[in-house]
Protein backbone atom coordinates (compact mmCIF):
# COMPACT_ATOMS: atom_id res chain seq x y z
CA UNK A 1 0.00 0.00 0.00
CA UNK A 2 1.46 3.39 -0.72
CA UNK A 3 1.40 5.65 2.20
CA UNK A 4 -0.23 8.77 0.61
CA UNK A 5 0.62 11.42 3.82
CA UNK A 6 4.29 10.35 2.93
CA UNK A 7 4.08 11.02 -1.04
CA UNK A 8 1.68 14.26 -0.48
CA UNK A 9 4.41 15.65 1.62
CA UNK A 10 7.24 15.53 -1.13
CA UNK A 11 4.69 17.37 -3.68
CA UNK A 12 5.41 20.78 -2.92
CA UNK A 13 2.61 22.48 -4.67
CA UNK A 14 -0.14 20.45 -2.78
CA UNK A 15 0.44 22.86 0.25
CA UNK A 16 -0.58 25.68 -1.88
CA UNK A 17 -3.96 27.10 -0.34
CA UNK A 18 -6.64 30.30 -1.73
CA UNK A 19 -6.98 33.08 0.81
CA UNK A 20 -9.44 31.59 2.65
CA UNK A 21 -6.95 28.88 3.66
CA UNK A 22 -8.20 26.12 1.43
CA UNK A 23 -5.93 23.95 -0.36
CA UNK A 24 -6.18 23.01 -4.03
CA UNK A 25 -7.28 19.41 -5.13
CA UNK A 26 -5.22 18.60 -8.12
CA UNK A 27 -7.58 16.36 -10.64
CA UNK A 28 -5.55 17.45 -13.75
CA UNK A 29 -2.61 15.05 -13.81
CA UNK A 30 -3.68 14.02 -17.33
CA UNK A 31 -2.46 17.42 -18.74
CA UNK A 32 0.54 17.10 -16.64
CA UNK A 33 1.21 16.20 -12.90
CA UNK A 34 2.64 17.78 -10.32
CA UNK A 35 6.28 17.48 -9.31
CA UNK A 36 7.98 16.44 -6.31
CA UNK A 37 10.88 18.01 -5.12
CA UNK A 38 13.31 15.40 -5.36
CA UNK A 39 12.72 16.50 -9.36
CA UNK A 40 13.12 20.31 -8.44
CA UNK A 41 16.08 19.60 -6.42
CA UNK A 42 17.73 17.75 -9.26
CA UNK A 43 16.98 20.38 -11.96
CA UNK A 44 18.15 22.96 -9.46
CA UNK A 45 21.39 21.14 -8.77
CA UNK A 46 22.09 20.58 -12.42
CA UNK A 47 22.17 24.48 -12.65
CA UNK A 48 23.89 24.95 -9.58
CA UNK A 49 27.26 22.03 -10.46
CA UNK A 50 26.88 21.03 -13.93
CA UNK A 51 25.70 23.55 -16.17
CA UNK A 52 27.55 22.94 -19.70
CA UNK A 53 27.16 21.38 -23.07
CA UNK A 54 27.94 18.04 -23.78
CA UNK A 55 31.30 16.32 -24.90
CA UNK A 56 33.37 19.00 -23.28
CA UNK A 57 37.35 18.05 -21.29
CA UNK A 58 36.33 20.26 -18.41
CA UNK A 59 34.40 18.86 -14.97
CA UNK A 60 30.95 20.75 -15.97
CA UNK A 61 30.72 18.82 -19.32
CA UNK A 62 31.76 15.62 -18.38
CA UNK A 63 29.19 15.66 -15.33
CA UNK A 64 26.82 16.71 -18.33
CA UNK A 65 27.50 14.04 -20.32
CA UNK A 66 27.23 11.34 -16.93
CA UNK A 67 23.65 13.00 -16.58
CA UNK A 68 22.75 12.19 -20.69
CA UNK A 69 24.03 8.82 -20.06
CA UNK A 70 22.50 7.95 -16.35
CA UNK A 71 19.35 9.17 -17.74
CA UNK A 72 19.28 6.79 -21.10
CA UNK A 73 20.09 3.67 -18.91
CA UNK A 74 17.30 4.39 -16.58
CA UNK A 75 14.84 5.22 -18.91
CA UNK A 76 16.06 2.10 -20.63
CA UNK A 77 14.69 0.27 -17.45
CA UNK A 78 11.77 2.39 -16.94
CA UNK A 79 10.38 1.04 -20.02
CA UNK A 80 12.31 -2.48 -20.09
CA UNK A 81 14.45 -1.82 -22.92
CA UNK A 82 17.19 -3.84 -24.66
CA UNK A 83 19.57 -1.12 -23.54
CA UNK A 84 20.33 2.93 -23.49
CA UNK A 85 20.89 2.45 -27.39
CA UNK A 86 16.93 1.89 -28.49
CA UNK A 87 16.05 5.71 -26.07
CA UNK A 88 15.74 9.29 -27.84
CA UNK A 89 14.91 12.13 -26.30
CA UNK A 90 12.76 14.65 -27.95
CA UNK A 91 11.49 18.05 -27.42
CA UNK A 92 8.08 16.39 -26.89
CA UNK A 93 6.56 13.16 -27.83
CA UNK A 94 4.62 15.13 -30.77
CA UNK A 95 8.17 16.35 -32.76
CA UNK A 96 9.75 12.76 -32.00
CA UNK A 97 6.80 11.62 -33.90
CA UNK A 98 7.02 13.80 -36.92
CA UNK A 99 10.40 12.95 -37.01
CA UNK A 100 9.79 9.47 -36.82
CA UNK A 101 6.89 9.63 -39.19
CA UNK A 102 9.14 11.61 -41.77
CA UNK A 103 12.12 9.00 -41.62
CA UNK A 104 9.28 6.33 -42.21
CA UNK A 105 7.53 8.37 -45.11
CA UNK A 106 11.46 7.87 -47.19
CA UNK A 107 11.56 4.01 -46.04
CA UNK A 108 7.49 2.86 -47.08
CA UNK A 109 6.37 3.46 -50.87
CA UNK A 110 3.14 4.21 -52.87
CA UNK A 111 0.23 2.11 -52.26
CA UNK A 112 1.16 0.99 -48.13
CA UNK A 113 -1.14 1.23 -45.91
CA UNK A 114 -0.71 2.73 -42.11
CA UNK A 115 -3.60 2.00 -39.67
CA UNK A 116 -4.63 4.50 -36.90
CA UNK A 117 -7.33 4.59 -34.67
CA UNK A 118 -10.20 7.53 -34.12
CA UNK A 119 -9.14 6.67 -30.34
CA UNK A 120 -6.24 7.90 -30.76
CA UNK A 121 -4.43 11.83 -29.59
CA UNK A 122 -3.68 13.76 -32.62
CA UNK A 123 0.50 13.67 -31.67
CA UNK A 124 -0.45 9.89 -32.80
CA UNK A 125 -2.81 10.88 -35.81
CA UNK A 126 -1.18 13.79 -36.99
CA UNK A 127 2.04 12.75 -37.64
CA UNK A 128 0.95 10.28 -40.08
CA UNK A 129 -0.97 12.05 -42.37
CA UNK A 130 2.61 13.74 -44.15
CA UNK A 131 2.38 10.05 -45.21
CA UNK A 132 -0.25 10.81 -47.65
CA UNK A 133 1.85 13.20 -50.03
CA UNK A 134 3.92 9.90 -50.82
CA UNK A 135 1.12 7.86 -51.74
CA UNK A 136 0.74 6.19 -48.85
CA UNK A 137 -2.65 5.23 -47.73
CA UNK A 138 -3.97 6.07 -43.70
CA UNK A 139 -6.21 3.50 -42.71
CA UNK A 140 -8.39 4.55 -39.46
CA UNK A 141 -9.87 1.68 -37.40
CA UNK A 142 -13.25 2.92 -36.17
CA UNK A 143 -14.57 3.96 -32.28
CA UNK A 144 -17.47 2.34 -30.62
CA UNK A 145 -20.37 4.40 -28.76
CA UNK A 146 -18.73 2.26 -25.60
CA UNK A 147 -15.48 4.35 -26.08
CA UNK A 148 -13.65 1.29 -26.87
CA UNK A 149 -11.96 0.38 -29.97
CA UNK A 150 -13.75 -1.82 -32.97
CA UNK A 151 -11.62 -4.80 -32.84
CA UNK A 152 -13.51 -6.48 -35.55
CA UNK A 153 -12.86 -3.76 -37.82
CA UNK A 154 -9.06 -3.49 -36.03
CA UNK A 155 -8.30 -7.01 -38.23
CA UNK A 156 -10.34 -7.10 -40.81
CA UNK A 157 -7.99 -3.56 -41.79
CA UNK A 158 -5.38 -5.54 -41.90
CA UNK A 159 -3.72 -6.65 -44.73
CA UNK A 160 -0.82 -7.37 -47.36
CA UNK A 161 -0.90 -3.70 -48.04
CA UNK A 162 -0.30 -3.01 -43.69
CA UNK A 163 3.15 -1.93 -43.25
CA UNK A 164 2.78 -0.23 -39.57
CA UNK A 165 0.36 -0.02 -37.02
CA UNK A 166 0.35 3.23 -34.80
CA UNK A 167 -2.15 3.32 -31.80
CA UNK A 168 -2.53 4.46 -28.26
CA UNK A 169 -2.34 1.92 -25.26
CA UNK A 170 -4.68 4.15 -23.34
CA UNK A 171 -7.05 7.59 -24.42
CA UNK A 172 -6.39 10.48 -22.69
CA UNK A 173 -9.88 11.83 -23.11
CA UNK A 174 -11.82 8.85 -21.63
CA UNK A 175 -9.56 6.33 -20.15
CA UNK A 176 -10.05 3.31 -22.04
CA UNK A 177 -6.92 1.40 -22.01
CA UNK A 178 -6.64 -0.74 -25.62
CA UNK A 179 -6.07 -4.10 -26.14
CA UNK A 180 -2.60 -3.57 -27.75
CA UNK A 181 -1.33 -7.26 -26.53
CA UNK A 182 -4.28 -8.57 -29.00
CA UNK A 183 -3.13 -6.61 -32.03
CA UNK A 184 0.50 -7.01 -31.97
CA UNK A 185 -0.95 -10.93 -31.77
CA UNK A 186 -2.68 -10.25 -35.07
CA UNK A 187 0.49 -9.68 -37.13
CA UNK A 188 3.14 -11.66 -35.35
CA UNK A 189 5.20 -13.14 -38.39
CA UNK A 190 4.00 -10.63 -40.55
CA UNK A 191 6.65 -7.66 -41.55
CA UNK A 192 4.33 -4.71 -40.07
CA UNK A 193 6.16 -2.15 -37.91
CA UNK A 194 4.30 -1.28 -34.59
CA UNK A 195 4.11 1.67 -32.91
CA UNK A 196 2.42 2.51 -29.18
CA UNK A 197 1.65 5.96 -27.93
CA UNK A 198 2.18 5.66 -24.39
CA UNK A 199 1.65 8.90 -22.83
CA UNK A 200 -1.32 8.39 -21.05
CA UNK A 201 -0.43 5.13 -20.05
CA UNK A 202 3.03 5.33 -18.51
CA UNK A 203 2.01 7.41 -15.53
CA UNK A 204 -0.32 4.53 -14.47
CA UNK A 205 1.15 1.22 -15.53
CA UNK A 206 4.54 -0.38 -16.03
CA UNK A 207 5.29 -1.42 -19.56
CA UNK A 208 7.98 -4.05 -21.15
CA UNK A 209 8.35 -3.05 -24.43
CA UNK A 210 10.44 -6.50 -24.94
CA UNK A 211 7.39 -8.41 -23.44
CA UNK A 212 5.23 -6.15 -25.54
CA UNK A 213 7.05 -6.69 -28.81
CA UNK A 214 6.17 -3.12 -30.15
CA UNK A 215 9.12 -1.64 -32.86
CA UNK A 216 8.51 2.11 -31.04
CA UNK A 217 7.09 3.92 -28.28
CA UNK A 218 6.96 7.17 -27.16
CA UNK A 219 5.95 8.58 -24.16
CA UNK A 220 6.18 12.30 -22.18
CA UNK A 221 7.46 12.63 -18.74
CA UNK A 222 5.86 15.38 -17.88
CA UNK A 223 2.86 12.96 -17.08
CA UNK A 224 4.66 10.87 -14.79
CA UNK A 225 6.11 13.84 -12.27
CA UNK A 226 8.96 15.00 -14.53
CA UNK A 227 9.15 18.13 -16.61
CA UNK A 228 8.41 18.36 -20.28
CA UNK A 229 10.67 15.78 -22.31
CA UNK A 230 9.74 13.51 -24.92
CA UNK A 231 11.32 9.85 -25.22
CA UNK A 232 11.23 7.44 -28.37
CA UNK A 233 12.13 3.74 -27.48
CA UNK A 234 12.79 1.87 -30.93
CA UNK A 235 13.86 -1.82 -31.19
CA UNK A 236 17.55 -2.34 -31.24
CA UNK A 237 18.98 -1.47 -34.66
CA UNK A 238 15.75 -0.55 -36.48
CA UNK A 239 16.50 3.33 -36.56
CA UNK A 240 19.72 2.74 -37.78
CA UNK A 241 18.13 1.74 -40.67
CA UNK A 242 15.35 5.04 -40.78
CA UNK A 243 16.89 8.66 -42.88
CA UNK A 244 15.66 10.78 -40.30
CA UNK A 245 16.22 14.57 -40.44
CA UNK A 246 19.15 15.82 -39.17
CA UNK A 247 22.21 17.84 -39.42
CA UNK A 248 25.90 16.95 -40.73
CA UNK A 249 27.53 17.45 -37.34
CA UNK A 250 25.27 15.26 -35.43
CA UNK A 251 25.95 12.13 -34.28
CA UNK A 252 24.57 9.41 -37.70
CA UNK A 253 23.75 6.46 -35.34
CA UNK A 254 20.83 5.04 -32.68
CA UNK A 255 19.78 6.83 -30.15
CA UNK A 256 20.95 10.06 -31.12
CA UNK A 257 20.25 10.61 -34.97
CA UNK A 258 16.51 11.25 -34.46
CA UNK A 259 17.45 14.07 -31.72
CA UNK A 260 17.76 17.64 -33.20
CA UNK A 261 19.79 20.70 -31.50
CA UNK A 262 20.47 20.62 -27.81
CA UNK A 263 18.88 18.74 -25.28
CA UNK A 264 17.49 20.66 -22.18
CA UNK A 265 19.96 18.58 -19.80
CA UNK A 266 18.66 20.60 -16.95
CA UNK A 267 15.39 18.61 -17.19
CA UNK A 268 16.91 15.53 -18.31
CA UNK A 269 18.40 15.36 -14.94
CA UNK A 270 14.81 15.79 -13.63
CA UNK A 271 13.05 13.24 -15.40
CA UNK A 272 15.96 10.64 -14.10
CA UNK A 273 14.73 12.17 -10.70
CA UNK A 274 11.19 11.46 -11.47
CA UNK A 275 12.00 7.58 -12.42
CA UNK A 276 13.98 7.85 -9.07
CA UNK A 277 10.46 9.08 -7.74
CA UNK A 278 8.56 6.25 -8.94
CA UNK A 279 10.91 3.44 -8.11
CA UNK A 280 11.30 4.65 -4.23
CA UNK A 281 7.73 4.15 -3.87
CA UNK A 282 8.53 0.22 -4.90
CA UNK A 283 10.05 -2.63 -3.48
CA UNK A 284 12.45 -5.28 -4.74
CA UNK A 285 16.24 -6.18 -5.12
CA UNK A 286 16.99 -4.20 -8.37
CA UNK A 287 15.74 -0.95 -10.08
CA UNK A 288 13.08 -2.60 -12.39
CA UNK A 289 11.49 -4.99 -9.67
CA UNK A 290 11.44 -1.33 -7.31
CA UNK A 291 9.51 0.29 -10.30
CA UNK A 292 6.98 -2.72 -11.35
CA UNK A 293 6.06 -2.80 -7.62
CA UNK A 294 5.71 0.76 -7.23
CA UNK A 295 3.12 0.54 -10.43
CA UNK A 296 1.23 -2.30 -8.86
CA UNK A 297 0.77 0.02 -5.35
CA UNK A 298 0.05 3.39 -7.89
CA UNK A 299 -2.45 1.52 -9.74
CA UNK A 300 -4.35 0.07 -6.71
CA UNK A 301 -4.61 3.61 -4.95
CA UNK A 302 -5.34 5.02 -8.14
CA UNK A 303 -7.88 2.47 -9.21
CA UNK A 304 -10.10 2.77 -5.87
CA UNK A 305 -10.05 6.26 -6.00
CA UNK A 306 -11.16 6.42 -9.78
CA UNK A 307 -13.87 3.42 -9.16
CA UNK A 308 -15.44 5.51 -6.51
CA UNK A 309 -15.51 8.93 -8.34
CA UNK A 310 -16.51 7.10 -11.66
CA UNK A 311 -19.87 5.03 -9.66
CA UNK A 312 -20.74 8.35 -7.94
CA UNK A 313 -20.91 10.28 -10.52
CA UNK A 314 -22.63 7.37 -12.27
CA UNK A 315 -25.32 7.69 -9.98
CA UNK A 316 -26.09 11.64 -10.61
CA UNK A 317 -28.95 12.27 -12.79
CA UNK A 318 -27.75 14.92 -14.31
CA UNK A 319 -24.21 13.35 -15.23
CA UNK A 320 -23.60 11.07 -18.44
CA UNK A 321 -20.08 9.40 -17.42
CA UNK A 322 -18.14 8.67 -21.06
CA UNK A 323 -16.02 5.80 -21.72
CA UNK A 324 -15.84 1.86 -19.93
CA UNK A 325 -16.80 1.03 -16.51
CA UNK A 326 -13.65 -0.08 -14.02
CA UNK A 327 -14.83 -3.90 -14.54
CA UNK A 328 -11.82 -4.47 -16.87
CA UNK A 329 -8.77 -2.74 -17.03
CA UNK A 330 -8.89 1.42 -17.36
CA UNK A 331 -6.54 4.37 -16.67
CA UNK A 332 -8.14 6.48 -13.17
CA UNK A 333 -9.36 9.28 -15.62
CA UNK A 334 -12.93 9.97 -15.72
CA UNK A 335 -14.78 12.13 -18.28
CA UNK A 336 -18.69 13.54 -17.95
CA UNK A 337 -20.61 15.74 -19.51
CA UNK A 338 -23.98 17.38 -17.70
CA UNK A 339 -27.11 17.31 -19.03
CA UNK A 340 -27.45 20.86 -18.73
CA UNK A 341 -24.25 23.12 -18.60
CA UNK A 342 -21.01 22.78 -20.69
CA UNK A 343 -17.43 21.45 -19.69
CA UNK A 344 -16.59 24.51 -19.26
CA UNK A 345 -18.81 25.98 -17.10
CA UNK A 346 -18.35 22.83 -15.07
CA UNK A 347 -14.63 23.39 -14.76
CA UNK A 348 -15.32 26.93 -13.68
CA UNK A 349 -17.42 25.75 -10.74
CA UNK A 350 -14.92 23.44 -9.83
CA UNK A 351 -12.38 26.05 -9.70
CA UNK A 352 -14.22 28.43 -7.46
CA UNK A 353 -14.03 25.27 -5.30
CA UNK A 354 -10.11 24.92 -5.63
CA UNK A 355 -10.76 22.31 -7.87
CA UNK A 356 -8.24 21.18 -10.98
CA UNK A 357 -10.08 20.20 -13.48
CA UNK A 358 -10.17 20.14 -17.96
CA UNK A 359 -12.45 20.44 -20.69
CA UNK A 360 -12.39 19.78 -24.16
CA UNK A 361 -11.60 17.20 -26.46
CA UNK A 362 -7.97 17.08 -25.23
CA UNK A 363 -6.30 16.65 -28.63
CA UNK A 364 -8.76 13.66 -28.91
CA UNK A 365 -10.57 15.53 -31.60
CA UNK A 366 -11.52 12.58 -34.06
CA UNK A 367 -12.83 10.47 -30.49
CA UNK A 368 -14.82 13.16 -29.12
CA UNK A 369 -16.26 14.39 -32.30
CA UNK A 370 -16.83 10.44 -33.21
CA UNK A 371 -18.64 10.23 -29.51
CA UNK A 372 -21.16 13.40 -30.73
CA UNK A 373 -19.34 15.22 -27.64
CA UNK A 374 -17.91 18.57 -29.55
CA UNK A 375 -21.26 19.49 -30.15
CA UNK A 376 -21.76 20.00 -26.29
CA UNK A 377 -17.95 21.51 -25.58
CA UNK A 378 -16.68 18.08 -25.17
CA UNK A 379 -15.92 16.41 -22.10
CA UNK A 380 -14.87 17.75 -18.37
CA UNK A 381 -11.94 15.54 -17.23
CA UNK A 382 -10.92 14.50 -14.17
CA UNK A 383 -7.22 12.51 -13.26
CA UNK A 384 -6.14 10.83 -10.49
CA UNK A 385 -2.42 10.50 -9.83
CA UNK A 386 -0.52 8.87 -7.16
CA UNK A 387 -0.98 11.87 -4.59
CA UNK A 388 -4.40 12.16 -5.24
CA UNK A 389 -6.60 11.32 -1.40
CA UNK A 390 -9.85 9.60 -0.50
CA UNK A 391 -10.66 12.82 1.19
CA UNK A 392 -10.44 14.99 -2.50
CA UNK A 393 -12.55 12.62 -4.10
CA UNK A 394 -15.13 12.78 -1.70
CA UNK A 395 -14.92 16.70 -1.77
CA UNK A 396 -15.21 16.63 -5.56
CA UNK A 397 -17.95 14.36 -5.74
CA UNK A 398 -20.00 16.43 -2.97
CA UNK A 399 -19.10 19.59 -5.16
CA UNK A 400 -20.34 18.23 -8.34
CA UNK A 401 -23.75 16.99 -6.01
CA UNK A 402 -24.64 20.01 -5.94
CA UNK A 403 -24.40 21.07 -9.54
């Protein structure tokens, strides 16, 4: 069990209070969570004893370039990689995907198909779509009313023509987690490139991208109590073999040639504090057993907590709660609209209450448009993360009572 007192105390910005004394409830970890200050210490230290480029003979570089490399390896483990060779790190998830999605666009040819999903954040729709001006064809796999994904339609979209899959594992707008394990099962053997967008699931779960069998995935750390980094995991020496963009002078091989300019090292150290973060919550002999345990004590708080604010507000007549129940397995993000007033005006209230909240689509445009939502404002979303109490659920849930 994760003792929350402990992990609310290291969260700095949870003992920010109004003037009346009242402190903020945080319910908008899926934009971004809070940090804890074993993150702002690092970032602040990095300043304060290592501030230089990279690849320098001087003490300031060369703790640089232990930072770079410290950070790759744990990454690496985060995510259950082959090694520090198959991580990139990106600006954010969205420009790793371009870049990805341009290298791919000089590798496919005229006539492929690449399948999305209407599930899916546009960083993981978007990107694709440059495709097109080479002939290349984007397949989208359809959205039920349920908010899950059409599995039927998922294979029969498959084909000769397939050369990559790109999908989420989980939607940021409504919390369905996908069944990712069952479509990488529906072309094993077959030469089809697949790609998971794991932004909204890495804050929640732990992932083996060995176990998994994916070619890529990218993720943001700024979701799991880092600052804002992007990181591209690709299969050992398959990007050696992608022409991605880049300049003469940078380095031509895996990890790096997919990176572009300077890295913000300052929150590189950070997000190696976050990881830090996450695995001290854990238990177990080495890093990777510390972080899977951590996960299985994050998702257990997070999943009561989520359970209880998604039944409650379940039971409001007024309150149409969007996506899959908690019966199978779900990300602790729950999206609602009222009968009544718009996400916005919901979020509004909230906030007069010191309560974090969204609305919107999210960046989920083709899900919420596909769900008839953008025609009411789309959806107001609430997160749980890993500091998140009983006590603020029940406090949001008597707030939105009296709506």
């Amino acid at each position: 069990m994760l003792n929350i007192n402990k992990i609310r105390s290291q969260f700095p910005s949870l003992s920010i209070k109004n003037n009346n004394g009242d402190s903020i409830i945080f319910l908008d970890g899926p934009g971004g969570t809070q940090v804890p200050q074993i993150v702002i210490d690092g970032i602040s230290n990095y300043y304060k004893l290592s501030n230089a480029n990279t690849h320098g003979e001087f003490i300031t570089s060369i703790e640089t370039d232990k930072v770079m490399t410290s950070l790759r390896k744990k990454m690496a483990i985060f995510l259950g990689a082959e090694n520090e060779d198959c991580i990139s790190i990106g600006h954010n998830m969205t420009t790793l995907n371009f870049s990805l999605a341009r290298g791919l666009s000089k590798l496919f040819k005229r006539g492929d198909e690449v399948i999305i999903t209407d599930l899916d954040h546009e960083a993981n729709r978007g990107p694709w779509m440059i495709l097109k001006e080479k002939g290349i064809k984007i397949i989208r796999v359809d959205l039920l009313n349920n908010g899950n994904l059409d599995y039927k339609d998922f294979k029969k979209k498959i084909n000769d023509k397939t050369v990559m899959i790109a999908m989420g594992m989980s939607s940021n707008a409504i919390g369905t987690v996908n069944d990712f394990e069952y479509v990488k099962n529906l072309i094993n053997n077959k030469n089809i490139l697949f790609l998971l967008d794991a932004v909204h699931y890495a804050p929640h779960f732990s992932i083996d991208v060995k176990k998994i069998g994916c070619d890529f995935l990218l993720c943001s750390s700024y979701k799991f109590y880092g600052p804002h980094l992007g990181f591209l995991y690709t299969k050992s020496n398959l990007l050696d073999k992608i022409e991605t963009d880049r300049l003469d002078v940078q380095e031509q091989n895996a990890p790096y040639k997919i990176e572009t300019g300077t890295l913000n090292h300052a929150a590189c150290k950070g997000v190696e504090k976050a990881i830090d973060f996450i695995s001290y919550l854990g238990e177990g002999i080495s890093y990777r057993e510390k972080i899977i345990n951590a996960y299985e004590k994050i998702g257990h708080h997070e999943n009561q907590l989520a359970t209880k604010l998604y039944s409650s507000l379940n039971n409001f007549k007024k309150i149409n709660v969007i996506g899959p129940d908690f019966s199978k397995k779900r990300s602790p993000t729950v999206s609602f609209i009222h009968n009544r007033l718009k996400a916005n005006k919901i979020c509004r209230i909230l906030a007069e209450k010191n309560i974090c909240a969204w609305d919107g689509h999210f960046y989920a445009k083709k899900a919420i448009e596909k769900l008839k939502l953008d025609k009411v404002g789309g959806v107001t979303r609430l997160g749980i993360s890993c500091y998140n109490s009983i006590e603020e659920i029940d406090k949001t849930i008597e707030v939105i009572s009296t709506i």
